[in-house]
N, C-alpha and C. Protein backbone atom coordinates (compact mmCIF):
# COMPACT_ATOMS: atom_id res chain seq x y z
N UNK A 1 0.84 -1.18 0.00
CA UNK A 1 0.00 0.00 0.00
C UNK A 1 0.88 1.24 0.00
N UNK A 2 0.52 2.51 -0.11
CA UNK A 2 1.22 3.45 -0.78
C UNK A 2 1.77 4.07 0.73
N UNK A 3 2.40 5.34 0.78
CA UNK A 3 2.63 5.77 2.18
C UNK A 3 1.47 6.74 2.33
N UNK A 4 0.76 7.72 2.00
CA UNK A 4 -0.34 8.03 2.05
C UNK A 4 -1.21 6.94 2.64
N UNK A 5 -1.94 5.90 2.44
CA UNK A 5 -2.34 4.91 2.63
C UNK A 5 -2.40 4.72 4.05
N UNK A 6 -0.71 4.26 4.24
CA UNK A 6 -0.48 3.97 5.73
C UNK A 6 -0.45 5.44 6.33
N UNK A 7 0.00 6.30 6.42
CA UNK A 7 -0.49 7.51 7.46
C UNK A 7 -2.02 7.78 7.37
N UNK A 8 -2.19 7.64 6.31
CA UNK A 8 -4.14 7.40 6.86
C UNK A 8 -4.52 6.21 7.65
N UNK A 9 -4.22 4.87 7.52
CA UNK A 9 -4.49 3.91 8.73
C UNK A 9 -4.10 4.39 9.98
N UNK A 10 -2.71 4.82 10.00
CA UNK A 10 -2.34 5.11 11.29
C UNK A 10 -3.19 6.58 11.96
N UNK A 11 -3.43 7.63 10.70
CA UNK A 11 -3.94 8.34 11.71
C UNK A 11 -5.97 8.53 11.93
N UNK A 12 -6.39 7.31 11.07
CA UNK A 12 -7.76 7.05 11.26
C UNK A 12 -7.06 5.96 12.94
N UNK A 13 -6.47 5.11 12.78
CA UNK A 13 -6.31 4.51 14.23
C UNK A 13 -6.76 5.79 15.30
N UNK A 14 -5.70 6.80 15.62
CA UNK A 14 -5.26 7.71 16.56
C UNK A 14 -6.68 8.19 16.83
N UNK A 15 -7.39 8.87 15.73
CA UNK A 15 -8.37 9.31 15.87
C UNK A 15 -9.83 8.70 16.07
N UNK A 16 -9.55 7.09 16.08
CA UNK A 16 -10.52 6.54 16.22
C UNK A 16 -10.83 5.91 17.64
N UNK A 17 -9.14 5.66 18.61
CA UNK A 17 -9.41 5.84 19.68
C UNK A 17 -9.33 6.74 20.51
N UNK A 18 -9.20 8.43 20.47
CA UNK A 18 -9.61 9.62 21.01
C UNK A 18 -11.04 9.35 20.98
N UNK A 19 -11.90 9.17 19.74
CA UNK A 19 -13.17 9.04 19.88
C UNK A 19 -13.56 7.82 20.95
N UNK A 20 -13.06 6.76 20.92
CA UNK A 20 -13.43 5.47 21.92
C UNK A 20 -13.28 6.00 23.56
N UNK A 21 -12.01 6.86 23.44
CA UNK A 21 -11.67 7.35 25.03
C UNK A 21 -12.97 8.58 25.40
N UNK A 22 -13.52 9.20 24.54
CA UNK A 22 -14.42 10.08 24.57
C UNK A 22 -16.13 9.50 24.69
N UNK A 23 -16.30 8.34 24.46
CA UNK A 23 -17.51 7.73 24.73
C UNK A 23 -17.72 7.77 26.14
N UNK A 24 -18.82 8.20 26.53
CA UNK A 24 -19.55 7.98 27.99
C UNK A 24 -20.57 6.89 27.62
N UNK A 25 -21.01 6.43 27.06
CA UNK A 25 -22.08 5.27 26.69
C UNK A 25 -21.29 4.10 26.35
N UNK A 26 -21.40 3.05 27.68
CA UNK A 26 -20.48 1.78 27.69
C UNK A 26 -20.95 0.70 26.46
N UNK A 27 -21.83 0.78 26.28
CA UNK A 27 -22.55 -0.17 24.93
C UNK A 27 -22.11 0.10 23.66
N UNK A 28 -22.03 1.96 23.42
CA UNK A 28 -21.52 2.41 21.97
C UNK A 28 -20.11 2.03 22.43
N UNK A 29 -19.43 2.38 23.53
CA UNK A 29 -18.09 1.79 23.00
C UNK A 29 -17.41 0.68 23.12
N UNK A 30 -18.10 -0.01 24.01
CA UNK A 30 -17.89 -1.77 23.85
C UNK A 30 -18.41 -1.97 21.86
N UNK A 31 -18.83 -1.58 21.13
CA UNK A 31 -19.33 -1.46 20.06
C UNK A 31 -17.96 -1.27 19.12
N UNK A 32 -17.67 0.63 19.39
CA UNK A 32 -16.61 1.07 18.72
C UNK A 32 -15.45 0.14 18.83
N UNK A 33 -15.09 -0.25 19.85
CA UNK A 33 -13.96 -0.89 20.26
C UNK A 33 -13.57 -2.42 19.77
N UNK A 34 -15.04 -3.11 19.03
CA UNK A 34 -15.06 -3.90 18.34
C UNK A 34 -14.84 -4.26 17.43
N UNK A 35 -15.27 -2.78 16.62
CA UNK A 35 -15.05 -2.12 15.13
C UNK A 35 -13.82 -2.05 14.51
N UNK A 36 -12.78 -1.19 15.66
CA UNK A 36 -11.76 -1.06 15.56
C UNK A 36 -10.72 -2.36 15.76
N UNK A 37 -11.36 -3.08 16.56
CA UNK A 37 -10.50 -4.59 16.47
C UNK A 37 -10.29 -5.49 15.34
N UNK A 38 -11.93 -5.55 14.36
CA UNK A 38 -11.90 -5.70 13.36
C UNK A 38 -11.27 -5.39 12.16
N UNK A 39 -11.56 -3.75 12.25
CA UNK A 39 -10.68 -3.05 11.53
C UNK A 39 -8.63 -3.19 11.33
N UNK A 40 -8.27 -3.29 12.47
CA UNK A 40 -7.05 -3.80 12.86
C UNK A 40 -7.05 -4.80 11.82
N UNK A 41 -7.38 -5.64 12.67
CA UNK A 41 -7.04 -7.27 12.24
C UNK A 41 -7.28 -7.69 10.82
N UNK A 42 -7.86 -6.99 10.53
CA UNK A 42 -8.66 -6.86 9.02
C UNK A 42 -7.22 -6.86 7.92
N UNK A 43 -6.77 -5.91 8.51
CA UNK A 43 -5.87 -4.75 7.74
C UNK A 43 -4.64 -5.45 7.95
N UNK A 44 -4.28 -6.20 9.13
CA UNK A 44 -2.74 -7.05 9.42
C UNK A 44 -3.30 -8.12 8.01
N UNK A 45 -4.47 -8.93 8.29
CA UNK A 45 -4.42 -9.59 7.31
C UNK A 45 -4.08 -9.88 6.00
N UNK A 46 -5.31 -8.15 5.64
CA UNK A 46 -4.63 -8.54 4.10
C UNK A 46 -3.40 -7.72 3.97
N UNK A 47 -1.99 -7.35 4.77
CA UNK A 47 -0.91 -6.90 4.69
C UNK A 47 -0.19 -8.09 4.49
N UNK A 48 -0.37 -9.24 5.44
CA UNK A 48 0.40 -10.10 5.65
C UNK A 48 0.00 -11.95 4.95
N UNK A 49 -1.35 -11.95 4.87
CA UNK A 49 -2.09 -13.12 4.03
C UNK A 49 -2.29 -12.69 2.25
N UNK A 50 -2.41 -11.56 2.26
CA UNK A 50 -3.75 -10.81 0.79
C UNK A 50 -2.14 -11.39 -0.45
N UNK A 51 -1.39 -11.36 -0.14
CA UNK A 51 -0.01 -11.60 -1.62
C UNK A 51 -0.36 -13.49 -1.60
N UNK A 52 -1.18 -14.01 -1.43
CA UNK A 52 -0.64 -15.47 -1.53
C UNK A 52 -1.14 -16.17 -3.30
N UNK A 53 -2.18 -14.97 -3.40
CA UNK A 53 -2.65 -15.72 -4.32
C UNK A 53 -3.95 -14.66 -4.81
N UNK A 54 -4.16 -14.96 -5.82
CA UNK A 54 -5.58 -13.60 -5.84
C UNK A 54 -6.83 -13.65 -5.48
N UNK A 55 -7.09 -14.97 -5.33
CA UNK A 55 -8.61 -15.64 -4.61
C UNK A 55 -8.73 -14.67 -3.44
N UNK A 56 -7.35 -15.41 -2.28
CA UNK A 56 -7.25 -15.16 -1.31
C UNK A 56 -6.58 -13.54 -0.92
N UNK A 57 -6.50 -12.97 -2.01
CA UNK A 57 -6.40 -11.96 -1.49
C UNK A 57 -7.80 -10.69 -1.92
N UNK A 58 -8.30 -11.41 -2.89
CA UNK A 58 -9.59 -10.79 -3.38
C UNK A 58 -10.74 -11.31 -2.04
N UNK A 59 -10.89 -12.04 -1.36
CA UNK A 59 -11.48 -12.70 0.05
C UNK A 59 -10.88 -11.15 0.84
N UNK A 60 -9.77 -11.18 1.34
CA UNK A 60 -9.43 -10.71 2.10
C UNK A 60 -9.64 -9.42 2.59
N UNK A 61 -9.37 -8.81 0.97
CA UNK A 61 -9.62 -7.16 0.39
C UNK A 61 -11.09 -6.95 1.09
N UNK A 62 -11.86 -7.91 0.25
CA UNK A 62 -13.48 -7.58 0.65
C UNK A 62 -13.91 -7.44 2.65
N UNK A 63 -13.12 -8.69 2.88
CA UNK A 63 -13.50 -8.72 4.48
C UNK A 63 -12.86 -7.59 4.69
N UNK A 64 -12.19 -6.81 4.59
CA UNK A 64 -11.44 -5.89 5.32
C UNK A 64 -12.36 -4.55 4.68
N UNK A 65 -12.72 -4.45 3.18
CA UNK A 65 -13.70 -3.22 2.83
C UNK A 65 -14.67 -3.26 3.49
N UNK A 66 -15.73 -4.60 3.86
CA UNK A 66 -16.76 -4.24 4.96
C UNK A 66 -16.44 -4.05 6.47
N UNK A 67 -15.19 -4.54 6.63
CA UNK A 67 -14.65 -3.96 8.24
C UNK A 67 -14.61 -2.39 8.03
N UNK A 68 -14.31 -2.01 7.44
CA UNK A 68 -14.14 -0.40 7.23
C UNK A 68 -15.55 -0.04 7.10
N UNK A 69 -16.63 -0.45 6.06
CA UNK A 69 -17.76 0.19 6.12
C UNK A 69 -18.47 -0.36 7.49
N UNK A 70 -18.50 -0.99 7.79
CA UNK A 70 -19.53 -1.16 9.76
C UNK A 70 -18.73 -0.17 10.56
N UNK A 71 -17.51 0.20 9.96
CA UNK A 71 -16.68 1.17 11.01
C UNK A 71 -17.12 2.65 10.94
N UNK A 72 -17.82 2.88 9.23
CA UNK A 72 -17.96 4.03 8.73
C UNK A 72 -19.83 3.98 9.06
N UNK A 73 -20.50 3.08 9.14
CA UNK A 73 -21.70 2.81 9.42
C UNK A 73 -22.07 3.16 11.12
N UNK A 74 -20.97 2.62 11.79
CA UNK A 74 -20.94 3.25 13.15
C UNK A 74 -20.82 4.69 13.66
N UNK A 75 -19.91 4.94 12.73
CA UNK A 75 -19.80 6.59 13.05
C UNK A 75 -20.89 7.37 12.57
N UNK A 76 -21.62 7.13 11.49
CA UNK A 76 -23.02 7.87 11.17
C UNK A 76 -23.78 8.13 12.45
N UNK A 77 -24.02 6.57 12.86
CA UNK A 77 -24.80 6.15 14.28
C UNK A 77 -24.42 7.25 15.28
N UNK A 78 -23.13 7.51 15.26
CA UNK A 78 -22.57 8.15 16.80
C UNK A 78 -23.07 9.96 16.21
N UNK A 79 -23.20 9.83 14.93
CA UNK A 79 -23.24 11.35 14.60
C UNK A 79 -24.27 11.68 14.81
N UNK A 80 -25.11 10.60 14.62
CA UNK A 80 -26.68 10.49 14.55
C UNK A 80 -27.37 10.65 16.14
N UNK A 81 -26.64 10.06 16.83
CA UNK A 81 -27.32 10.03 18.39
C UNK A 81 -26.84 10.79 18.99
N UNK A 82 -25.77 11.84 18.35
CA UNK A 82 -25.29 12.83 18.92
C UNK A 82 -24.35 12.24 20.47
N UNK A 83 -24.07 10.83 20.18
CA UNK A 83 -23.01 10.48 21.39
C UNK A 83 -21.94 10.89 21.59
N UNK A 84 -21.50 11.69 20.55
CA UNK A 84 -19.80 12.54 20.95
C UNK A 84 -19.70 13.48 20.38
N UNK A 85 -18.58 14.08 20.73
CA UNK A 85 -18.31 15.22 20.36
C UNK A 85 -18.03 15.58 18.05
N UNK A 86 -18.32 16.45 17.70
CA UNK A 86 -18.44 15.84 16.39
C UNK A 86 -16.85 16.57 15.79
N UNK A 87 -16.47 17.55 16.35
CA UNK A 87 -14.72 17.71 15.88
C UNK A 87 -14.22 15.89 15.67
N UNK A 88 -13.93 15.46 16.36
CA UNK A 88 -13.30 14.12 16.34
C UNK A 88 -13.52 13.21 15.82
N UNK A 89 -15.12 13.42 15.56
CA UNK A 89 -15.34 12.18 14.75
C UNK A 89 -15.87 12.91 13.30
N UNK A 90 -15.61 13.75 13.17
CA UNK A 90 -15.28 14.54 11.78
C UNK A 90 -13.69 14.41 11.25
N UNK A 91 -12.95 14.41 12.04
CA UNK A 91 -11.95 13.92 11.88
C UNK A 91 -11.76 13.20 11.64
N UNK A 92 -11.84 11.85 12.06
CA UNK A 92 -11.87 10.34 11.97
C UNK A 92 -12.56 9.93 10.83
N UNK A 93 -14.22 10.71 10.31
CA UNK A 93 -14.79 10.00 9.15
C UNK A 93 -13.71 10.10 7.95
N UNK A 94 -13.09 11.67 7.86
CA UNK A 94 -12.42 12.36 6.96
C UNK A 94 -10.92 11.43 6.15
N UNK A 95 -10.17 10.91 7.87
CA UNK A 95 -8.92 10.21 7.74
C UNK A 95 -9.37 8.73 7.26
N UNK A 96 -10.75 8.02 7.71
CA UNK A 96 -11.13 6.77 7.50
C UNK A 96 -11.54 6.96 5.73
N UNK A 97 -12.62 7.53 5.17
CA UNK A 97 -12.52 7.65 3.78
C UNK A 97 -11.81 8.23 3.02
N UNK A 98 -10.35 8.87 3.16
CA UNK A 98 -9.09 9.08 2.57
C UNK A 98 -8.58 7.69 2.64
N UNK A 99 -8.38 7.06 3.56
CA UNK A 99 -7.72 5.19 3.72
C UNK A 99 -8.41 4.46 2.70
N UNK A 100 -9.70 4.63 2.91
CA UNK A 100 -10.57 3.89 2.00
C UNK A 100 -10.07 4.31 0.57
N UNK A 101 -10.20 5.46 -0.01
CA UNK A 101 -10.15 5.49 -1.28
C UNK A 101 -8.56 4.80 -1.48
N UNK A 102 -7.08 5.40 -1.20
CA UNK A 102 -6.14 4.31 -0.63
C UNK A 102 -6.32 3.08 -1.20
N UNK A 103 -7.02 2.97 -0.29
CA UNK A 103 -7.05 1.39 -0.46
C UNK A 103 -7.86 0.96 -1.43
N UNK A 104 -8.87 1.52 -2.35
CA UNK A 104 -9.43 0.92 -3.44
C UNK A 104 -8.48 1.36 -4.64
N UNK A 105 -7.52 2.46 -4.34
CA UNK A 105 -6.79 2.81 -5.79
C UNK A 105 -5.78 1.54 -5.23
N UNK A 106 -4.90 1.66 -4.22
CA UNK A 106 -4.47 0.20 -4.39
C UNK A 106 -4.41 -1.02 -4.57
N UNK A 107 -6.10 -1.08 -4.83
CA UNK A 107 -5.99 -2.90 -4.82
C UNK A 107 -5.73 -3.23 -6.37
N UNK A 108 -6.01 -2.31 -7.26
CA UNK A 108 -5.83 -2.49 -8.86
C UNK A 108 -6.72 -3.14 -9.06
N UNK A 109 -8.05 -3.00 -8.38
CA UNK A 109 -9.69 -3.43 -8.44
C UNK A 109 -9.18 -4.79 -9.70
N UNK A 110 -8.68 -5.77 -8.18
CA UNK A 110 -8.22 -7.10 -8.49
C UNK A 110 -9.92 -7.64 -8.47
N UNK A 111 -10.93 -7.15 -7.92
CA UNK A 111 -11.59 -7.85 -7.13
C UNK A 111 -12.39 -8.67 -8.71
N UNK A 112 -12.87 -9.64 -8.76
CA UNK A 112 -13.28 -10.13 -9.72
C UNK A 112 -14.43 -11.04 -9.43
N UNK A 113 -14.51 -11.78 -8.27
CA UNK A 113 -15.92 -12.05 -7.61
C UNK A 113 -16.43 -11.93 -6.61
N UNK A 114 -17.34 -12.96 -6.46
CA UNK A 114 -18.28 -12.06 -5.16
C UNK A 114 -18.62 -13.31 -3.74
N UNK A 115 -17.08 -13.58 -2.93
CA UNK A 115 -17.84 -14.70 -2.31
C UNK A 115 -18.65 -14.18 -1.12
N UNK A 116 -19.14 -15.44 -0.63
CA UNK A 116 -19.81 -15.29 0.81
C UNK A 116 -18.85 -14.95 1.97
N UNK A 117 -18.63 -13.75 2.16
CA UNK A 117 -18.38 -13.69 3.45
C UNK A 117 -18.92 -13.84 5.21
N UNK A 118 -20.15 -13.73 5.14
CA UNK A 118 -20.64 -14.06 6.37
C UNK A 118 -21.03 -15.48 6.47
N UNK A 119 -20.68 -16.07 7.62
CA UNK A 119 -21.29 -17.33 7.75
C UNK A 119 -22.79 -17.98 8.14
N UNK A 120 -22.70 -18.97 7.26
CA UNK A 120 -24.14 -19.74 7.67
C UNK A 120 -25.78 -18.16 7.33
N UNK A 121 -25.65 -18.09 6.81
CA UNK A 121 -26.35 -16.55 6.34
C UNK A 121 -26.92 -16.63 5.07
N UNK A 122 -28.61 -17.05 5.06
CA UNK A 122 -28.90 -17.44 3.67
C UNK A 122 -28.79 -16.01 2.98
N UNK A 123 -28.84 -15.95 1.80
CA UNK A 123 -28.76 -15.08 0.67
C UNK A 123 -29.90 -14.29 1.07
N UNK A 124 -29.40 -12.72 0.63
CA UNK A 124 -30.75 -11.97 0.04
C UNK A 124 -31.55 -12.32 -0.65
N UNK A 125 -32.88 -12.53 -0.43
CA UNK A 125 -33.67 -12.72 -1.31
C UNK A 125 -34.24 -11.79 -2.59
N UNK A 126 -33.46 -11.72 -3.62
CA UNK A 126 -33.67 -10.52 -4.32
C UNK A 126 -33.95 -11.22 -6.09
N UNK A 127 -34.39 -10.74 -6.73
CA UNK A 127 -34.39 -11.60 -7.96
C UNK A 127 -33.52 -11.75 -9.02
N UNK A 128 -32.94 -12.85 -9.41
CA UNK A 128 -31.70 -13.01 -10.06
C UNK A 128 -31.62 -12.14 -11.86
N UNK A 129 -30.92 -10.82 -11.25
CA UNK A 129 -31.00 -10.01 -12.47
C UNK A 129 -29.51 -9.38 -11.99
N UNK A 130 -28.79 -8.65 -12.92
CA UNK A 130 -27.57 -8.48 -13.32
C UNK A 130 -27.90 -6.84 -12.44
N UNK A 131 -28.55 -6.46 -12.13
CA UNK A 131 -28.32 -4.90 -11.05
C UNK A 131 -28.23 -5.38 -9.65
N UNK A 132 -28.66 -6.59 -9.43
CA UNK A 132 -28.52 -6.73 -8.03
C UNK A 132 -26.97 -7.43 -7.76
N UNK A 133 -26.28 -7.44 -8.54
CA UNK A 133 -25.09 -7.83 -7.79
C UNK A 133 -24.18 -7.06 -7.32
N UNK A 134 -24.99 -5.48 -7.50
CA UNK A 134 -24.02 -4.57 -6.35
C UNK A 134 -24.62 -4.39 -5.39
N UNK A 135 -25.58 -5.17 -5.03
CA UNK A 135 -25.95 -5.03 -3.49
C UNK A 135 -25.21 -5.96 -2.53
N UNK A 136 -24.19 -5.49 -1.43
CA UNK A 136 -23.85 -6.24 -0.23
C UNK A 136 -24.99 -6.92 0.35
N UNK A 137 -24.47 -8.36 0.67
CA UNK A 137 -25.05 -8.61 1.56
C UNK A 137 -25.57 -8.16 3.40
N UNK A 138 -26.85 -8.07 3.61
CA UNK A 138 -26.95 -7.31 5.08
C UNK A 138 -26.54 -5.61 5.22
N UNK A 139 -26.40 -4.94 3.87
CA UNK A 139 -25.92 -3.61 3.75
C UNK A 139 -26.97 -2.99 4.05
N UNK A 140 -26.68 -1.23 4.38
CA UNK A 140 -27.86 -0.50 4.67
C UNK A 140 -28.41 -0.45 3.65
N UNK A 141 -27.80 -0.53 2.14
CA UNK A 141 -28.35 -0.45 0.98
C UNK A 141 -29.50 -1.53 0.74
N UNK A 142 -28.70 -2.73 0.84
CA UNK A 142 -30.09 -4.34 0.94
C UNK A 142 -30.96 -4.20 1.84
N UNK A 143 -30.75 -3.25 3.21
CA UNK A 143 -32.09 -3.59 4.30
C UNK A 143 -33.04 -2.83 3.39
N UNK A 144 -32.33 -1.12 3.02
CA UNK A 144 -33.65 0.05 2.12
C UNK A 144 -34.15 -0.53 1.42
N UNK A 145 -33.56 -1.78 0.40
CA UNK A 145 -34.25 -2.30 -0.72
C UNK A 145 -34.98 -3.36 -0.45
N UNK A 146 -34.88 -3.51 0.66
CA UNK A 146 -35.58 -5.06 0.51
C UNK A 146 -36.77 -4.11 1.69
N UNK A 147 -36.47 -3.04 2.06
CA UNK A 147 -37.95 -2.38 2.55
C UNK A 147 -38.73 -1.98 1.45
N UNK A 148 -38.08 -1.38 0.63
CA UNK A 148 -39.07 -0.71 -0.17
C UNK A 148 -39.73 -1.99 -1.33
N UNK A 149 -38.98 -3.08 -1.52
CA UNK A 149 -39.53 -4.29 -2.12
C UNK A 149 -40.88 -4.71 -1.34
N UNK A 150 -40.92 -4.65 0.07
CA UNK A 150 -41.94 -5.19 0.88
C UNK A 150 -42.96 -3.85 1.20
N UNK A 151 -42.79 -2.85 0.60
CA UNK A 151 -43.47 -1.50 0.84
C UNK A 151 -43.65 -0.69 -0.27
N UNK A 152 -44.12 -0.87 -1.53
CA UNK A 152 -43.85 -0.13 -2.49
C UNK A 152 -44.67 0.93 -2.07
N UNK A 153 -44.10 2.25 -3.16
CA UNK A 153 -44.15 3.55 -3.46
C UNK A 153 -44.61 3.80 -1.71
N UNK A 154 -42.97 3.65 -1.32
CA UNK A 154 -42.50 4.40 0.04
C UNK A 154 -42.18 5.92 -0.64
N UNK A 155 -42.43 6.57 0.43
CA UNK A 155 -42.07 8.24 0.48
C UNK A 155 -40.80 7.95 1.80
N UNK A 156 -40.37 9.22 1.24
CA UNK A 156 -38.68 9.05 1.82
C UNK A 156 -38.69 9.23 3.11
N UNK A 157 -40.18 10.25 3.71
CA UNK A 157 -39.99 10.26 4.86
C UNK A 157 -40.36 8.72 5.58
N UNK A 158 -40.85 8.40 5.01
CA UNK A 158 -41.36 6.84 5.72
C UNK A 158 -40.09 5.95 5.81
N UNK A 159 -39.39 5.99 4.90
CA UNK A 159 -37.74 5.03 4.71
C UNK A 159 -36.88 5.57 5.94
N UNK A 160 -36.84 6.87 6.06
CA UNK A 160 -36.25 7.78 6.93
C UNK A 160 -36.59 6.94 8.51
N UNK A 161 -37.58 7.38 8.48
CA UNK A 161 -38.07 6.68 10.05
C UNK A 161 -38.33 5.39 9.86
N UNK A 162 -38.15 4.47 8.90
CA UNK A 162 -38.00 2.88 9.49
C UNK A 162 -36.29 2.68 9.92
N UNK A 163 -35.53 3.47 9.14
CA UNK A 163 -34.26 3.19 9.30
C UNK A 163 -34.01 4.51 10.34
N UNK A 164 -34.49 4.64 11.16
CA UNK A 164 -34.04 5.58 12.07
C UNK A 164 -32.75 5.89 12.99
N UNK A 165 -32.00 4.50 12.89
CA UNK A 165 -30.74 4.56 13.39
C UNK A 165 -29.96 4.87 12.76
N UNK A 166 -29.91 4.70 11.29
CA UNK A 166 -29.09 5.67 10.70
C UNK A 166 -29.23 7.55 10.36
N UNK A 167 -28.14 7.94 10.03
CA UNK A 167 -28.43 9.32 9.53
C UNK A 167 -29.45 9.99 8.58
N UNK A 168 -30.39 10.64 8.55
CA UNK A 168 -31.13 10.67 7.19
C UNK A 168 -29.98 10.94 6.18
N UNK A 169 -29.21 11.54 6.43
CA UNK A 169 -27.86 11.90 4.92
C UNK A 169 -27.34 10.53 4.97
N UNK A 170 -27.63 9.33 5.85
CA UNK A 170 -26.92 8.19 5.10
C UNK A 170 -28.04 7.43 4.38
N UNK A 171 -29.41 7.06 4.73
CA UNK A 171 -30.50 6.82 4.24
C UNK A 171 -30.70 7.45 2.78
N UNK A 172 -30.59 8.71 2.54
CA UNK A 172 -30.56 9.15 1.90
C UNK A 172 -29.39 9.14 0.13
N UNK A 173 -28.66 8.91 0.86
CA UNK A 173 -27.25 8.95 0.42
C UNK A 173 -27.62 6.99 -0.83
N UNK A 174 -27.67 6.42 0.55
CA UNK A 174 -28.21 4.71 -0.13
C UNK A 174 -29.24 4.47 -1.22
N UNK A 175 -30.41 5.84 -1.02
CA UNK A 175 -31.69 5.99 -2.07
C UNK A 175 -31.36 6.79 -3.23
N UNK A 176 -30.21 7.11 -3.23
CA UNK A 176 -29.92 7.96 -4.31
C UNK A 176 -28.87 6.70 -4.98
N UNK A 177 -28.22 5.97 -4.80
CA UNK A 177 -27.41 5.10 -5.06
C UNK A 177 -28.10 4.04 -5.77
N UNK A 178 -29.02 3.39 -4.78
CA UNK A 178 -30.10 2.54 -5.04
C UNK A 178 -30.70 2.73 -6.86
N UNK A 179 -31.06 4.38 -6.70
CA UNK A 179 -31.73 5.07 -7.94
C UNK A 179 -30.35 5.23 -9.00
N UNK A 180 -29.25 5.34 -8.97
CA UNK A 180 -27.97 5.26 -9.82
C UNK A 180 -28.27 3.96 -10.54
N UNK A 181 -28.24 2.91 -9.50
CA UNK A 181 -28.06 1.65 -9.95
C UNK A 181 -28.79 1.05 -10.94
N UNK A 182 -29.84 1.83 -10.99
CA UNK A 182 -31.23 1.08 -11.73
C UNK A 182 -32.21 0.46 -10.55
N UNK A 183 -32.48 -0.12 -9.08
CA UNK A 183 -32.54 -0.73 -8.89
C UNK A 183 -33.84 -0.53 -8.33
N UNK A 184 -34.02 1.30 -8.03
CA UNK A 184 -35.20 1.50 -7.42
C UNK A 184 -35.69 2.72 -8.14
N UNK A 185 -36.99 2.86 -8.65
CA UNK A 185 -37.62 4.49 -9.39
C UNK A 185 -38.15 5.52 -8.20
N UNK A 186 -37.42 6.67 -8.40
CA UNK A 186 -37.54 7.37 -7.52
C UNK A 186 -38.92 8.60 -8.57
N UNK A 187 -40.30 9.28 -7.99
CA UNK A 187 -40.72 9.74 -8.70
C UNK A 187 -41.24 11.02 -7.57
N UNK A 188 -42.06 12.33 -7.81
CA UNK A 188 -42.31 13.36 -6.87
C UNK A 188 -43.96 13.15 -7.60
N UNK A 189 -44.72 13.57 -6.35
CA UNK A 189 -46.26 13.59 -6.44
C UNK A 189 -46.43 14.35 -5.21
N UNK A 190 -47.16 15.64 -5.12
CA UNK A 190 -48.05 15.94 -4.39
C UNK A 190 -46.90 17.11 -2.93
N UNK A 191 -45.52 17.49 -3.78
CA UNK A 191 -44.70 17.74 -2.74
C UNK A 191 -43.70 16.35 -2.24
N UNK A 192 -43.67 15.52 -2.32
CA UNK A 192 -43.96 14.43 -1.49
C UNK A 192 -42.59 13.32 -2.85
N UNK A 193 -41.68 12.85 -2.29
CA UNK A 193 -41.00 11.92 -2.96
C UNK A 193 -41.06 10.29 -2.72
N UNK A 194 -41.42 9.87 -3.71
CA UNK A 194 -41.68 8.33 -3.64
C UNK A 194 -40.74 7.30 -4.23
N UNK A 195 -40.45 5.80 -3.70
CA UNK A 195 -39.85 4.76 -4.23
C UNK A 195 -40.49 3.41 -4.41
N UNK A 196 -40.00 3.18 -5.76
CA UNK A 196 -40.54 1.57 -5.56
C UNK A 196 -39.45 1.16 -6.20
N UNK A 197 -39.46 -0.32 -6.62
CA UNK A 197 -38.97 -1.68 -7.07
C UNK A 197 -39.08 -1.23 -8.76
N UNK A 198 -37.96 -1.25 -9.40
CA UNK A 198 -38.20 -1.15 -10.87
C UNK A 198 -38.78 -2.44 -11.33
């Protein structure tokens, strides 16, 4: 990985436990502190496993890109519940998606398929068509879609408050993505913005 790269790991680390030392809510940071373990270990891995071979390092890459996004999914949460202070963890989002990009210009988007990473975890149930294979499995993106599959012509405020633990700018952010992809028609009636299932 490049040196840019690594001073962004190292200083998304620094800044990610100032934020952990700054939690007063023992649950969010028994949480954070998990994240970041992941994140770690993630990252020794594919430093030290990801050269063996490209399977295994295309495996590796991926476990370690969703360790980073539950890390980046957490911090919405903390922004969202207003549990800390937001200098720091403005900081931290900033140094964590500089690493990220890093790390996707470095991999030389080896990635070429799509295994199962979670265990024992049946599949999304989604219908076998060529737009759904950029949906993660268990992503905030697959929960919105597979709401608005079970809810057609949702209005955004309704998506908003089922997914209430996230940020509306991350909710938001996923329905606009969703609508990039092909995957969901976004249309306006009445003031009022609606989604369904293409």
């Amino acid at each position: 990985m490049e040196e840019d790269g690594l001073k962004n790991f190292i200083n998304s680390i620094i800044f990610l436990v100032k934020l952990f030392s700054g939690l007063k809510d023992k649950f969010l940071a028994q949480k954070l502190y998990d994240k970041i373990s992941e994140f770690v270990a993630g990252y020794i891995k594919l430093l030290t496993l990801g050269g063996e071979d490209v399977v295994s390092h295309n495996i590796n890459f991926l476990e370690f890109r969703n360790a980073t996004d539950d890390l980046l999914e957490l911090l919405d949460y903390l922004e969202h519940s207003k549990s800390t202070l937001i200098t720091p963890l403005l900081y931290t989002r900033k140094n964590l998606l500089s690493f990220k990009l890093d790390l996707i210009k470095s991999s030389g988007q080896l990635i070429q398929l799509t295994p199962k990473l979670k265990e024992n975890k049946p599949p999304a149930s989604v219908p076998k068509n060529s737009h759904f294979k950029n949906l993660k499995e268990s992503s905030n993106k697959d929960r919105i879609f597979n709401f608005i599959k079970r809810s057609p012509n949702s209005r955004t405020k309704e998506i908003i408050e089922e997914f209430n633990i996230l940020s509306e700018r991350t909710v938001k952010r996923n329905l606009k993505e969703l609508a990039a992809e092909g995957l969901i028609r976004k249309w306006a009636k009445d003031n009022a913005v609606y989604y369904s299932i293409v």
